[in-house]
PDB file of N, CA and C in Angstrom:
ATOM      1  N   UNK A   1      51.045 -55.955  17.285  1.00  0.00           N
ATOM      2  CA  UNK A   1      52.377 -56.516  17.320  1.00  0.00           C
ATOM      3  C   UNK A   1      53.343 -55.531  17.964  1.00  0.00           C
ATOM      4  N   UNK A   2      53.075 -54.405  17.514  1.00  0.00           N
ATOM      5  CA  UNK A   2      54.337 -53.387  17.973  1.00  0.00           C
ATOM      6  C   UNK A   2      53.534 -53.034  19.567  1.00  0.00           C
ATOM      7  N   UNK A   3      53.243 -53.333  20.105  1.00  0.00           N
ATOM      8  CA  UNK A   3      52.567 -52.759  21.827  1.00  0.00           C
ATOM      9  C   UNK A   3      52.853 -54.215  22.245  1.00  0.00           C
ATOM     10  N   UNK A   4      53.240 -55.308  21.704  1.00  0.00           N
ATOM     11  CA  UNK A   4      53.252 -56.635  22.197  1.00  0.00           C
ATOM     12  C   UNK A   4      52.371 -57.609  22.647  1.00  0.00           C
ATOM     13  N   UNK A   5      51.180 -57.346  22.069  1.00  0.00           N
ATOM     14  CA  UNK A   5      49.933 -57.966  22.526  1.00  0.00           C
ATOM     15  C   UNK A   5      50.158 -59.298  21.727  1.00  0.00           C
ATOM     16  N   UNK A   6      50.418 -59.326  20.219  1.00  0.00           N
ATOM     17  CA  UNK A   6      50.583 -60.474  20.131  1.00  0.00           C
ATOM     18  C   UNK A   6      51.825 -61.576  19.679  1.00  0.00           C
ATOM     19  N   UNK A   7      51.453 -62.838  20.184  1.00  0.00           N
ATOM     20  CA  UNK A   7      52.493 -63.946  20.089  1.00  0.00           C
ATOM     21  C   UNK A   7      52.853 -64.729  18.822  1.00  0.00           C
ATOM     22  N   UNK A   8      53.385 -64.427  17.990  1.00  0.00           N
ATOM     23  CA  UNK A   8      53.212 -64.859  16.371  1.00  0.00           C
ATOM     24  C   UNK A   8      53.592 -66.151  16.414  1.00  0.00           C
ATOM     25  N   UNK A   9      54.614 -66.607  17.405  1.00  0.00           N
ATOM     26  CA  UNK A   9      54.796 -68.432  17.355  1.00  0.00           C
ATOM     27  C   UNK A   9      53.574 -68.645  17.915  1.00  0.00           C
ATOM     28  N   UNK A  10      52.484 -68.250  18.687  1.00  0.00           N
ATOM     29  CA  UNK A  10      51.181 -69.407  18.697  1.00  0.00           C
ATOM     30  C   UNK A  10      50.398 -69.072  17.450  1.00  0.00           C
ATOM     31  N   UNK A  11      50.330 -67.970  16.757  1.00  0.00           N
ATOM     32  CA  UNK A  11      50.108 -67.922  15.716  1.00  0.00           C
ATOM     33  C   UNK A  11      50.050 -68.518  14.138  1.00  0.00           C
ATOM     34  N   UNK A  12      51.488 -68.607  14.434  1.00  0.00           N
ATOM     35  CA  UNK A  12      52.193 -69.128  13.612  1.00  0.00           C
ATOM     36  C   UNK A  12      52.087 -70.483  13.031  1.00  0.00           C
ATOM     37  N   UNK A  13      52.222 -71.600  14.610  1.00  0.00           N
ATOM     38  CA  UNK A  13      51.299 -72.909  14.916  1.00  0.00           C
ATOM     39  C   UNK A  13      50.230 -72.878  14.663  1.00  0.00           C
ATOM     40  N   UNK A  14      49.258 -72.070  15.429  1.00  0.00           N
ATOM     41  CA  UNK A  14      47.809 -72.377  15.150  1.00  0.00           C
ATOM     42  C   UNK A  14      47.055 -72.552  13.450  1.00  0.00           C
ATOM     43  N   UNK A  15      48.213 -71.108  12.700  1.00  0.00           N
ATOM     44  CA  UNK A  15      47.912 -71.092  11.657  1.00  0.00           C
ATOM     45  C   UNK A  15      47.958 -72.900  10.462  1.00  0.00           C
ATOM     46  N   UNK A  16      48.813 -73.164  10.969  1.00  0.00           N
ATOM     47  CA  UNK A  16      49.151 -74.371   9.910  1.00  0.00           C
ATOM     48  C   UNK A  16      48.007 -75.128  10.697  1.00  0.00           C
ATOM     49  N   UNK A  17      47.595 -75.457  11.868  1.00  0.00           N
ATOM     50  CA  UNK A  17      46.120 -76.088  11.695  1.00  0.00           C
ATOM     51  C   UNK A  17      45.116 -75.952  10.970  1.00  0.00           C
ATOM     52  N   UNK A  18      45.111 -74.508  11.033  1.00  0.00           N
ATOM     53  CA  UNK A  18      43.763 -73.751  10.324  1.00  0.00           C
ATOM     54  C   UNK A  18      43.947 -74.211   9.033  1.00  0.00           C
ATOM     55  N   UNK A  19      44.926 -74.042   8.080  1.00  0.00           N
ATOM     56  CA  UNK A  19      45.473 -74.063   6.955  1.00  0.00           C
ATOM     57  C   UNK A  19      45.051 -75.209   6.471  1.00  0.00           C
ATOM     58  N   UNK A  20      45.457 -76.250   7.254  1.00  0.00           N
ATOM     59  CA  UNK A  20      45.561 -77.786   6.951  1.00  0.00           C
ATOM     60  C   UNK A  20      43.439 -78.023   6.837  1.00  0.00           C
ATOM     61  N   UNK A  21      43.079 -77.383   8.123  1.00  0.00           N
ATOM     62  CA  UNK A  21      41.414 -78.045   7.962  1.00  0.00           C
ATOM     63  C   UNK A  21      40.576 -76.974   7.281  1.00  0.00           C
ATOM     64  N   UNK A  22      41.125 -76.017   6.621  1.00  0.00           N
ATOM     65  CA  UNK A  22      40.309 -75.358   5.464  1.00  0.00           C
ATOM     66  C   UNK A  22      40.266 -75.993   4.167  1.00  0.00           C
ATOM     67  N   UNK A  23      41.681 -76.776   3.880  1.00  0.00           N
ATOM     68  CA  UNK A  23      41.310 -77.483   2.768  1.00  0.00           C
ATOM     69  C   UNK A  23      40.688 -78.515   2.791  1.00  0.00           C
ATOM     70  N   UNK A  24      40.983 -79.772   3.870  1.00  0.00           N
ATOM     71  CA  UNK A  24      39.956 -80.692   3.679  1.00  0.00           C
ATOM     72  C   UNK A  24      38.358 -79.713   4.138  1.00  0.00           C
ATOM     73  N   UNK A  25      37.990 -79.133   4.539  1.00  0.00           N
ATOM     74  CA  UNK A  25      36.556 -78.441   5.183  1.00  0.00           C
ATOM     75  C   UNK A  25      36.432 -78.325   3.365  1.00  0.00           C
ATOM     76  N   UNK A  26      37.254 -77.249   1.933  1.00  0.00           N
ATOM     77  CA  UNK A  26      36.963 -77.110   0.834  1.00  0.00           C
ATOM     78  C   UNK A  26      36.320 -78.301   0.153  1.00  0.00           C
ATOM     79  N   UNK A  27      37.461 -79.682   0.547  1.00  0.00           N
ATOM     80  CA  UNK A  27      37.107 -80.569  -0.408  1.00  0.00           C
ATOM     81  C   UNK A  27      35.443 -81.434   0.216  1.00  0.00           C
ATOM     82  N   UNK A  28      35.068 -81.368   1.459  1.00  0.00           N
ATOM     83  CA  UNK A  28      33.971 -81.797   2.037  1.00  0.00           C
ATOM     84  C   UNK A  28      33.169 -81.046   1.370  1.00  0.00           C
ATOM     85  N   UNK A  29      33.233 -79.829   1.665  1.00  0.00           N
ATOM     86  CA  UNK A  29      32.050 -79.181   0.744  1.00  0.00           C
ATOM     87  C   UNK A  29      31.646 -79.261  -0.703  1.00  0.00           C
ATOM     88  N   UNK A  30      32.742 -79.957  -1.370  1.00  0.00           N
ATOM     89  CA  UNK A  30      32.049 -80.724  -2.877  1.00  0.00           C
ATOM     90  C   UNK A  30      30.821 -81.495  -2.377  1.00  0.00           C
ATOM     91  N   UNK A  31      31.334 -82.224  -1.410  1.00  0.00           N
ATOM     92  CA  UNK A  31      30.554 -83.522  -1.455  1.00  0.00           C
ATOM     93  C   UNK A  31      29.414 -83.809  -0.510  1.00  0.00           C
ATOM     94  N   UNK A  32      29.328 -82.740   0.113  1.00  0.00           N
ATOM     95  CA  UNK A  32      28.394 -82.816   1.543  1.00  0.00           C
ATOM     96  C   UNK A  32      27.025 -82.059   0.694  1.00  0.00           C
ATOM     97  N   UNK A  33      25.641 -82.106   0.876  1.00  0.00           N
ATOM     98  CA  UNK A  33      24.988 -81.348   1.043  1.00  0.00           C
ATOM     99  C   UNK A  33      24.429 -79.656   1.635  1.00  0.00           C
ATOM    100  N   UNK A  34      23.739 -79.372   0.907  1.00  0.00           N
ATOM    101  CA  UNK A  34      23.457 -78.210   1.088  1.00  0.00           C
ATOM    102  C   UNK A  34      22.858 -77.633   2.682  1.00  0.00           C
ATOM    103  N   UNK A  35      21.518 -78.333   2.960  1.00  0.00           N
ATOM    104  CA  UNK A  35      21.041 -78.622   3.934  1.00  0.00           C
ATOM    105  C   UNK A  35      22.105 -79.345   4.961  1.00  0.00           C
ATOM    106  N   UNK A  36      22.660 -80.115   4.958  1.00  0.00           N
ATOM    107  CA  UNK A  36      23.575 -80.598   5.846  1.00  0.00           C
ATOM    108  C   UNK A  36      24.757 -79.524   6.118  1.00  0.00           C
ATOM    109  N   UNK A  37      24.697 -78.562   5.173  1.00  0.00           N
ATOM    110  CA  UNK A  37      26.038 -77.523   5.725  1.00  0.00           C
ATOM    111  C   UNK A  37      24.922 -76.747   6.538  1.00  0.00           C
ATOM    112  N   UNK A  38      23.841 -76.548   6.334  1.00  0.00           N
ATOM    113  CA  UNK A  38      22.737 -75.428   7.099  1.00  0.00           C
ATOM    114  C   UNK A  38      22.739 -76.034   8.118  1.00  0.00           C
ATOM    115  N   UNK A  39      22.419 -77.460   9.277  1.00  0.00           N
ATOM    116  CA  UNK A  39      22.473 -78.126  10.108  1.00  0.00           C
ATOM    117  C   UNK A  39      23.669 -77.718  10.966  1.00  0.00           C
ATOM    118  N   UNK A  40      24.807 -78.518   9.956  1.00  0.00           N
ATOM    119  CA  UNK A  40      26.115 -77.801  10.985  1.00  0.00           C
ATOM    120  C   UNK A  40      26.610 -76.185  11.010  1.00  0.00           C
ATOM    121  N   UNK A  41      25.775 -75.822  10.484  1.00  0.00           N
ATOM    122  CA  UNK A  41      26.408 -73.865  10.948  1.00  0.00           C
ATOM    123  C   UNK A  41      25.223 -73.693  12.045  1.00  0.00           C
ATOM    124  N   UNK A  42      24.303 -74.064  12.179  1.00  0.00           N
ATOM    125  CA  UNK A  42      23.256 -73.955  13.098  1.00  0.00           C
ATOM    126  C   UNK A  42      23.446 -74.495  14.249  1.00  0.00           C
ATOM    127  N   UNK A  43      24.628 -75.354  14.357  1.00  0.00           N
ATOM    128  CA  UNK A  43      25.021 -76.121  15.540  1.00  0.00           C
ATOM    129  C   UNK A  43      26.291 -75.325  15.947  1.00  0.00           C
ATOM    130  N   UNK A  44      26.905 -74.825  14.795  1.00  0.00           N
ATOM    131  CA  UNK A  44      28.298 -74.076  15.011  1.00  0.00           C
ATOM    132  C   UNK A  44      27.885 -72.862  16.024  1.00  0.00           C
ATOM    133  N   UNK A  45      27.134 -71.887  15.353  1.00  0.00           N
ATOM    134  CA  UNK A  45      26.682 -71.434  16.227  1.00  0.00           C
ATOM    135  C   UNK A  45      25.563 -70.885  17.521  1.00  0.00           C
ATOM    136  N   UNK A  46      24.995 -72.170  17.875  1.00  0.00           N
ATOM    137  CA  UNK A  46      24.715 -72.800  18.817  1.00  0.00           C
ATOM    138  C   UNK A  46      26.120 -72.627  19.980  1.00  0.00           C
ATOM    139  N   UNK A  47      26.608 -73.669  19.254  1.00  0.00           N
ATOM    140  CA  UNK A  47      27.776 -74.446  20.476  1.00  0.00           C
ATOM    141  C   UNK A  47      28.832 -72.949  20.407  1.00  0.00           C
ATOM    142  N   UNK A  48      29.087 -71.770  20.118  1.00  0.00           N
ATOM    143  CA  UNK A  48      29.926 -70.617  19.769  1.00  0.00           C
ATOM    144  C   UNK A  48      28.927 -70.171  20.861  1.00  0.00           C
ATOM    145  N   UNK A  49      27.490 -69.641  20.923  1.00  0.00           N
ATOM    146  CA  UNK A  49      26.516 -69.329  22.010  1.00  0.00           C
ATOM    147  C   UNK A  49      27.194 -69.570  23.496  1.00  0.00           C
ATOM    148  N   UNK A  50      27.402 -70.859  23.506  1.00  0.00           N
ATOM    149  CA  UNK A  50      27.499 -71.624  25.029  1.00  0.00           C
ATOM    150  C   UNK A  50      28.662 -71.508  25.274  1.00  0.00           C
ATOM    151  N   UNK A  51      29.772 -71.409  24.260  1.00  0.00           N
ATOM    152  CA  UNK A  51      31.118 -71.484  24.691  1.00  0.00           C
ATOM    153  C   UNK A  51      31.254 -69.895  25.419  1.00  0.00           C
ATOM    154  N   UNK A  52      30.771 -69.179  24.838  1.00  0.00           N
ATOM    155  CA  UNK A  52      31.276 -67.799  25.030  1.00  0.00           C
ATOM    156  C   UNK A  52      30.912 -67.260  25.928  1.00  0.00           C
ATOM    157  N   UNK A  53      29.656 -67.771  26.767  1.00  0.00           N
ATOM    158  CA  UNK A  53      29.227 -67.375  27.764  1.00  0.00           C
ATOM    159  C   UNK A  53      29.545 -68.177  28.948  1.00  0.00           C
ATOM    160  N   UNK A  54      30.732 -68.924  28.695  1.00  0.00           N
ATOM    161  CA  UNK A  54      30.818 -69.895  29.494  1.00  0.00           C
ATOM    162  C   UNK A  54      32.264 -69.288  30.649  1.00  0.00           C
ATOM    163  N   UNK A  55      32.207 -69.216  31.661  1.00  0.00           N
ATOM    164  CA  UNK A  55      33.451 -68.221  32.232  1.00  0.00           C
ATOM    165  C   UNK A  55      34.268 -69.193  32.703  1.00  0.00           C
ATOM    166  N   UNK A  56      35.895 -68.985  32.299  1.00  0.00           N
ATOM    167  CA  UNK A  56      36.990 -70.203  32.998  1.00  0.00           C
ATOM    168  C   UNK A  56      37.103 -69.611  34.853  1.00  0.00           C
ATOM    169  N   UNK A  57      37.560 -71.156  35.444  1.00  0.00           N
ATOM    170  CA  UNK A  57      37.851 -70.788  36.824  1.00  0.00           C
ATOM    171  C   UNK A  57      39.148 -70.194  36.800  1.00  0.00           C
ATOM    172  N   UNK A  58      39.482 -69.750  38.236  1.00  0.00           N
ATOM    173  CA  UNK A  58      40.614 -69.061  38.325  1.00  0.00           C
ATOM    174  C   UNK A  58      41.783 -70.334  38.249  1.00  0.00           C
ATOM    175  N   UNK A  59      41.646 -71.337  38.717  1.00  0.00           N
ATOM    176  CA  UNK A  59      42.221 -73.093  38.405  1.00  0.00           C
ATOM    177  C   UNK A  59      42.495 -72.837  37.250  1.00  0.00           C
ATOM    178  N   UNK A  60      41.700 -73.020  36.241  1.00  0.00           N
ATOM    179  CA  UNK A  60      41.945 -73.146  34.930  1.00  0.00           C
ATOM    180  C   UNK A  60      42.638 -72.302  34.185  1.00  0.00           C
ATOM    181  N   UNK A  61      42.970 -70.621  34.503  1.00  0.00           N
ATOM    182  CA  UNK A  61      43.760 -69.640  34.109  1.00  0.00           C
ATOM    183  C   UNK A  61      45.424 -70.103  34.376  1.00  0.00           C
ATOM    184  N   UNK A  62      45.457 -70.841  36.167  1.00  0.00           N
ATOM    185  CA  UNK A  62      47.101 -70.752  36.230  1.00  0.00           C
ATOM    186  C   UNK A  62      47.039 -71.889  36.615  1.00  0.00           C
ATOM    187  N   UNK A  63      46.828 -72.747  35.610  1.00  0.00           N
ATOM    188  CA  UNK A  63      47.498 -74.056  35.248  1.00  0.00           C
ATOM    189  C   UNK A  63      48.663 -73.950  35.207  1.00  0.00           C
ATOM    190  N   UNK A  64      49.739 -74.968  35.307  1.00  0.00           N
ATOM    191  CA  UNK A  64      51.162 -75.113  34.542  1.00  0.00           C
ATOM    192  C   UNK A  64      50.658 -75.625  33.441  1.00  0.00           C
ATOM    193  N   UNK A  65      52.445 -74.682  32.744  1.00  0.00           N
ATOM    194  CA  UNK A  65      51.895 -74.623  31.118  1.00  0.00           C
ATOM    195  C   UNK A  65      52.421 -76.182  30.296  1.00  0.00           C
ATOM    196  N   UNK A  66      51.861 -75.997  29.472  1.00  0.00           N
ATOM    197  CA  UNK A  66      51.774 -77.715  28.952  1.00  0.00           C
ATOM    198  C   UNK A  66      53.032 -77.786  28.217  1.00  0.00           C
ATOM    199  N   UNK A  67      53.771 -79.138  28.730  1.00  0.00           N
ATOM    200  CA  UNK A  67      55.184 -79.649  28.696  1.00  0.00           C
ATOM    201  C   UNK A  67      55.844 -78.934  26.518  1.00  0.00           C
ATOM    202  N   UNK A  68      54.808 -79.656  25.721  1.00  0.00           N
ATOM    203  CA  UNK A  68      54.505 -79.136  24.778  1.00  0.00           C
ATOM    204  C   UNK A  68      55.266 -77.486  24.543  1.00  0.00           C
ATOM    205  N   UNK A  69      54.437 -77.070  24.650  1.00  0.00           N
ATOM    206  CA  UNK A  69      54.263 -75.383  25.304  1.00  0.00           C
ATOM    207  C   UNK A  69      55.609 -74.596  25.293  1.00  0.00           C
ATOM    208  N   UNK A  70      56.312 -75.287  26.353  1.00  0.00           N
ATOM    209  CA  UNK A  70      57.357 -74.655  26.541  1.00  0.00           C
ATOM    210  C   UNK A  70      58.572 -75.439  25.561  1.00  0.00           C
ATOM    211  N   UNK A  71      57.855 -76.447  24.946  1.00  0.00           N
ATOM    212  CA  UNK A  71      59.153 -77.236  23.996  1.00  0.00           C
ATOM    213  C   UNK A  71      59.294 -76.156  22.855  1.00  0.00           C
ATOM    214  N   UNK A  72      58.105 -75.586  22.957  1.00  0.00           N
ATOM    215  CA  UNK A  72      57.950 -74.988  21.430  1.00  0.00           C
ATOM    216  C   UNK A  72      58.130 -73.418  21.427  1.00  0.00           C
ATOM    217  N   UNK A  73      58.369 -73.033  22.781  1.00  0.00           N
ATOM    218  CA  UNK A  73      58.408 -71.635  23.208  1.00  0.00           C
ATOM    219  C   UNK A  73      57.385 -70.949  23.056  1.00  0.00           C
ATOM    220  N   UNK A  74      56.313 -71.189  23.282  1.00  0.00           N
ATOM    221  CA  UNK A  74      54.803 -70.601  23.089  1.00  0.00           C
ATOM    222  C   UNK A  74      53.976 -69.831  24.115  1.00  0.00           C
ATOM    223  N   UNK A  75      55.199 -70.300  25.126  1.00  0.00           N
ATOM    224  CA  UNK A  75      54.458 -68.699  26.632  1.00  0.00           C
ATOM    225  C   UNK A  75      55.083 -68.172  26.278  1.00  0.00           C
ATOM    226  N   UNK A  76      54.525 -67.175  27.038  1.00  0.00           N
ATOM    227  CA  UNK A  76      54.460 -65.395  26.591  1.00  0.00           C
ATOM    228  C   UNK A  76      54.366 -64.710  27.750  1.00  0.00           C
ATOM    229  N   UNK A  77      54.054 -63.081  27.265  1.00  0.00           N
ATOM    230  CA  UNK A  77      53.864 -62.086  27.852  1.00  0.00           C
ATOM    231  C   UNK A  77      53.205 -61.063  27.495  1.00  0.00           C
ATOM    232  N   UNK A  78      52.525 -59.746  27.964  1.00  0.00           N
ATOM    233  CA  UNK A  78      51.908 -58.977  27.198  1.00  0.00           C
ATOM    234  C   UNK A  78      52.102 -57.333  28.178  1.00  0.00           C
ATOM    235  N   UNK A  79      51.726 -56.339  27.852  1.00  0.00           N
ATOM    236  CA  UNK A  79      52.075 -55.715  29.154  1.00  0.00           C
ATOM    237  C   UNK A  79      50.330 -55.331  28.966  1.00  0.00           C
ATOM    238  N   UNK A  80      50.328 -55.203  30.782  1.00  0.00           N
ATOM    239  CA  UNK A  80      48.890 -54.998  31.557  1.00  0.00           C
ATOM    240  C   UNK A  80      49.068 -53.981  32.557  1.00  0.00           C
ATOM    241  N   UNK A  81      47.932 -53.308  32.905  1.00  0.00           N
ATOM    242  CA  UNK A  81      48.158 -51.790  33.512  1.00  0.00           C
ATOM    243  C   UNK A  81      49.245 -52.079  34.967  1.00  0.00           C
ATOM    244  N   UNK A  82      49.268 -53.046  35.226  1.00  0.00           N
ATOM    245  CA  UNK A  82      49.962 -53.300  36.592  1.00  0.00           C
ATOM    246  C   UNK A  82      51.730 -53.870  36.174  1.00  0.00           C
ATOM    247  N   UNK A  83      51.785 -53.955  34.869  1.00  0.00           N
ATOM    248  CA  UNK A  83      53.523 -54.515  34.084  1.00  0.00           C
ATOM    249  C   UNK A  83      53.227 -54.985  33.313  1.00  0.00           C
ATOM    250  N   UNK A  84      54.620 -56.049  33.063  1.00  0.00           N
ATOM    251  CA  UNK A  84      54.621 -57.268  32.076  1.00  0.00           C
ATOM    252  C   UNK A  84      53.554 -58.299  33.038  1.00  0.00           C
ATOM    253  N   UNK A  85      52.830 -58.638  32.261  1.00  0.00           N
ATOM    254  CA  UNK A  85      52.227 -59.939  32.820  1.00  0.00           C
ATOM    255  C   UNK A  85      52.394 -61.521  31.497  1.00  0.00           C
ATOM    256  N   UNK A  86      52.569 -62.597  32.583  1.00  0.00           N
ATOM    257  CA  UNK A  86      52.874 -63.419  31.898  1.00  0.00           C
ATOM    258  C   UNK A  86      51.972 -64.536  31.946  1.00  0.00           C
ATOM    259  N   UNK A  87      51.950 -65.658  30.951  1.00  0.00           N
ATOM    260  CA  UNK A  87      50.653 -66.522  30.442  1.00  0.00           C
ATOM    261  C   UNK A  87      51.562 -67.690  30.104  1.00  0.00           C
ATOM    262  N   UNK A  88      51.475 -68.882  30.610  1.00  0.00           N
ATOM    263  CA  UNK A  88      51.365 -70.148  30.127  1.00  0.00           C
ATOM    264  C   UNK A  88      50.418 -70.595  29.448  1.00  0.00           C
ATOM    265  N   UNK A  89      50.866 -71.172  28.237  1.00  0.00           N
ATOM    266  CA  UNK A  89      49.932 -71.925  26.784  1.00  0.00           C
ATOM    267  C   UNK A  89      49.832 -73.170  27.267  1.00  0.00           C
ATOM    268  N   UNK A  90      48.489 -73.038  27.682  1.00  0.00           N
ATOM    269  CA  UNK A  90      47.897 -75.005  28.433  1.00  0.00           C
ATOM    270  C   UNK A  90      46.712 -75.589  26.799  1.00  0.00           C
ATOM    271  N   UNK A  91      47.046 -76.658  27.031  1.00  0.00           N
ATOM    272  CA  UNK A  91      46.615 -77.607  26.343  1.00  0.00           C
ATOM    273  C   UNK A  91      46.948 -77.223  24.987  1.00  0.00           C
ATOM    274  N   UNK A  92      47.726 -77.502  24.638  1.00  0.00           N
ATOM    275  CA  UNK A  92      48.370 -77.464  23.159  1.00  0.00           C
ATOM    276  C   UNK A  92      47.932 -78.470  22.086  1.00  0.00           C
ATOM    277  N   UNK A  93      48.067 -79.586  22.369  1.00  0.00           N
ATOM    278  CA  UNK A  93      47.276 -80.856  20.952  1.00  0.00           C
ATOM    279  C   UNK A  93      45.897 -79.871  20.871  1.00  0.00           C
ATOM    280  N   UNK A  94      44.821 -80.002  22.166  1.00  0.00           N
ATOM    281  CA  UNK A  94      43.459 -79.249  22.526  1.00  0.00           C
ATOM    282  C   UNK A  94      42.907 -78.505  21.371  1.00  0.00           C
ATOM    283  N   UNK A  95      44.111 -77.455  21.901  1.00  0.00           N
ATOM    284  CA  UNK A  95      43.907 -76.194  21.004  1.00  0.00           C
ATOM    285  C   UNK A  95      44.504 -76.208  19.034  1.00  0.00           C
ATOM    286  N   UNK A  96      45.561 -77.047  19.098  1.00  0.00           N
ATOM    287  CA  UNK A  96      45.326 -77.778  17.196  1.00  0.00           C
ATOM    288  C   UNK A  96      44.591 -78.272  16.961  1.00  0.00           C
ATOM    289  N   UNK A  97      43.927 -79.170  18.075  1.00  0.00           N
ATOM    290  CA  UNK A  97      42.703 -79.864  16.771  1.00  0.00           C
ATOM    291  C   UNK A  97      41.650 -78.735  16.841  1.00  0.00           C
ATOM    292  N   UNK A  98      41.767 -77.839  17.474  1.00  0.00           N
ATOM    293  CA  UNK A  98      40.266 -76.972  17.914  1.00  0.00           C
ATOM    294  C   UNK A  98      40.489 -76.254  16.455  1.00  0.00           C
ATOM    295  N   UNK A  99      41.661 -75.813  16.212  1.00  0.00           N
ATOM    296  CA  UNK A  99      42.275 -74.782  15.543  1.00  0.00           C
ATOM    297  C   UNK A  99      41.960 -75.495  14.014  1.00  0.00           C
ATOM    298  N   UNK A 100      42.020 -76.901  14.068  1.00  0.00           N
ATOM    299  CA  UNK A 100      41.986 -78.061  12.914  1.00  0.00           C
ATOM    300  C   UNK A 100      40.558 -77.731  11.978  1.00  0.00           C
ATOM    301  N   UNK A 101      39.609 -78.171  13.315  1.00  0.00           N
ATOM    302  CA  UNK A 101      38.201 -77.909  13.327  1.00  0.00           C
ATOM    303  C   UNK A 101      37.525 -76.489  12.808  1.00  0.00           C
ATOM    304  N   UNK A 102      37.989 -75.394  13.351  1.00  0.00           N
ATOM    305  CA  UNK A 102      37.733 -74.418  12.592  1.00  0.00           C
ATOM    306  C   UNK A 102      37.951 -73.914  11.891  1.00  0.00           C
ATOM    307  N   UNK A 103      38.999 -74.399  10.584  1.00  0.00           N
ATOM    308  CA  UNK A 103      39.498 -74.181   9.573  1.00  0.00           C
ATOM    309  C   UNK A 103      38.729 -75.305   9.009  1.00  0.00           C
ATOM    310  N   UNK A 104      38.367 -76.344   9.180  1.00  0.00           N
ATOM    311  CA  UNK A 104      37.662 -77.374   8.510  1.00  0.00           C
ATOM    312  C   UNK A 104      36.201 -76.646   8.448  1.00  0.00           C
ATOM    313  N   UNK A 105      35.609 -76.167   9.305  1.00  0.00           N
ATOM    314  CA  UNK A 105      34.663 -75.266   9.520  1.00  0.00           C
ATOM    315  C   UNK A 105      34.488 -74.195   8.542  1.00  0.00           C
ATOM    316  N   UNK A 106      35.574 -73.260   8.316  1.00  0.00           N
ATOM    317  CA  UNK A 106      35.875 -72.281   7.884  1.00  0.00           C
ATOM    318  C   UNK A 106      35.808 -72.948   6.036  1.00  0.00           C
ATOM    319  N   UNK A 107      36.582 -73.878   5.566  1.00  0.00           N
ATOM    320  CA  UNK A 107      36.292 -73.898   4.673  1.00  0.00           C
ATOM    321  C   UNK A 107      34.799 -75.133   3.828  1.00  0.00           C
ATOM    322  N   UNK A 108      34.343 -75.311   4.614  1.00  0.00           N
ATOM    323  CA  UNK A 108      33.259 -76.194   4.764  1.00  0.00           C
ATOM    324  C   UNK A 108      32.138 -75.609   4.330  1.00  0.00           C
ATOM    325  N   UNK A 109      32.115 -74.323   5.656  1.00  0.00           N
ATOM    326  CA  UNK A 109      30.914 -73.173   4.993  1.00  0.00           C
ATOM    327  C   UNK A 109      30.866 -72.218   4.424  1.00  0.00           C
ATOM    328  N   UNK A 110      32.559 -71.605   4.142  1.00  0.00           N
ATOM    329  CA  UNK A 110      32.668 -70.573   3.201  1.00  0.00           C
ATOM    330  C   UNK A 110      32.679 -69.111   4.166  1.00  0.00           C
ATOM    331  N   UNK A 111      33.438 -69.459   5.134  1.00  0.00           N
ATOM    332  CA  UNK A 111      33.621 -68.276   5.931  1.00  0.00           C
ATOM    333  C   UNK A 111      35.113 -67.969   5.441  1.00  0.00           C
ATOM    334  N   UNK A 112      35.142 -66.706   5.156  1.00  0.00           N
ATOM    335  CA  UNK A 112      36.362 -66.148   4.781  1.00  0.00           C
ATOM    336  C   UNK A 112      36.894 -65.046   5.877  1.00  0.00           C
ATOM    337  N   UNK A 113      38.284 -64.666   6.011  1.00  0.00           N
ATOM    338  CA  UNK A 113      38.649 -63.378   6.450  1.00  0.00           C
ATOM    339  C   UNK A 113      38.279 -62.173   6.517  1.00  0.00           C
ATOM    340  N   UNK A 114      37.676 -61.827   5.572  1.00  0.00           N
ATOM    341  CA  UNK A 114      37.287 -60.668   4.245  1.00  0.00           C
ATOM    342  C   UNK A 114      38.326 -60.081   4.104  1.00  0.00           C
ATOM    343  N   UNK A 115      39.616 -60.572   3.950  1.00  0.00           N
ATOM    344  CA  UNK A 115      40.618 -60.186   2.694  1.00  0.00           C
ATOM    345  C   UNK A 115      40.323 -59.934   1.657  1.00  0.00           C
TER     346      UNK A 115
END
């Protein structure tokens, strides 16, 4: 925070997704199976495998930033060996439900912070 790396309003947002799909992910896990949580963490990370090795185009970096985005003041900046460099926040709904999902995730299988 203090070097400015990070943006606490996307944070901030993202967090109340997370928030929101850890509790329903808690209350699924009453009711879901055991084996069926082993299935989907085996797919979780699977599909975490492919994402990560997956490289964005240079297109996809300098998009214009999503109308959203700037309603909510969510570009930014960070400093990089060459200055301030600056970042438009593309796909915003995208990235809540993603954010939804892995808090539903998160409390589904019992992945914690380690707080």
């Amino acid at each position: 925070m203090k070097e400015g790396f990070s943006n606490i309003r996307i944070g901030m947002f993202l967090e109340i997704a997370t928030t929101l799909g850890a509790l329903l992910g808690a209350t699924l896990a009453t009711r879901v199976s055991t084996s069926a949580i082993a299935v989907v963490f085996g797919l979780v990370l699977i599909g975490s495998a492919y994402l990560s090795r997956r490289p964005r185009s240079k297109t996809e970096r300098e998009a214009p930033p999503d109308p959203l985005a700037t309603r909510l003041q969510l570009n930014g900046s960070f400093p990089d060996v060459d200055g301030i460099r600056s970042y438009n926040v593309q796909r915003v709904p995208l990235g809540w439900g993603l954010m939804f999902g892995a808090g539903t995730l998160s409390g589904l299988l019992g992945i914690g912070s380690g707080q």
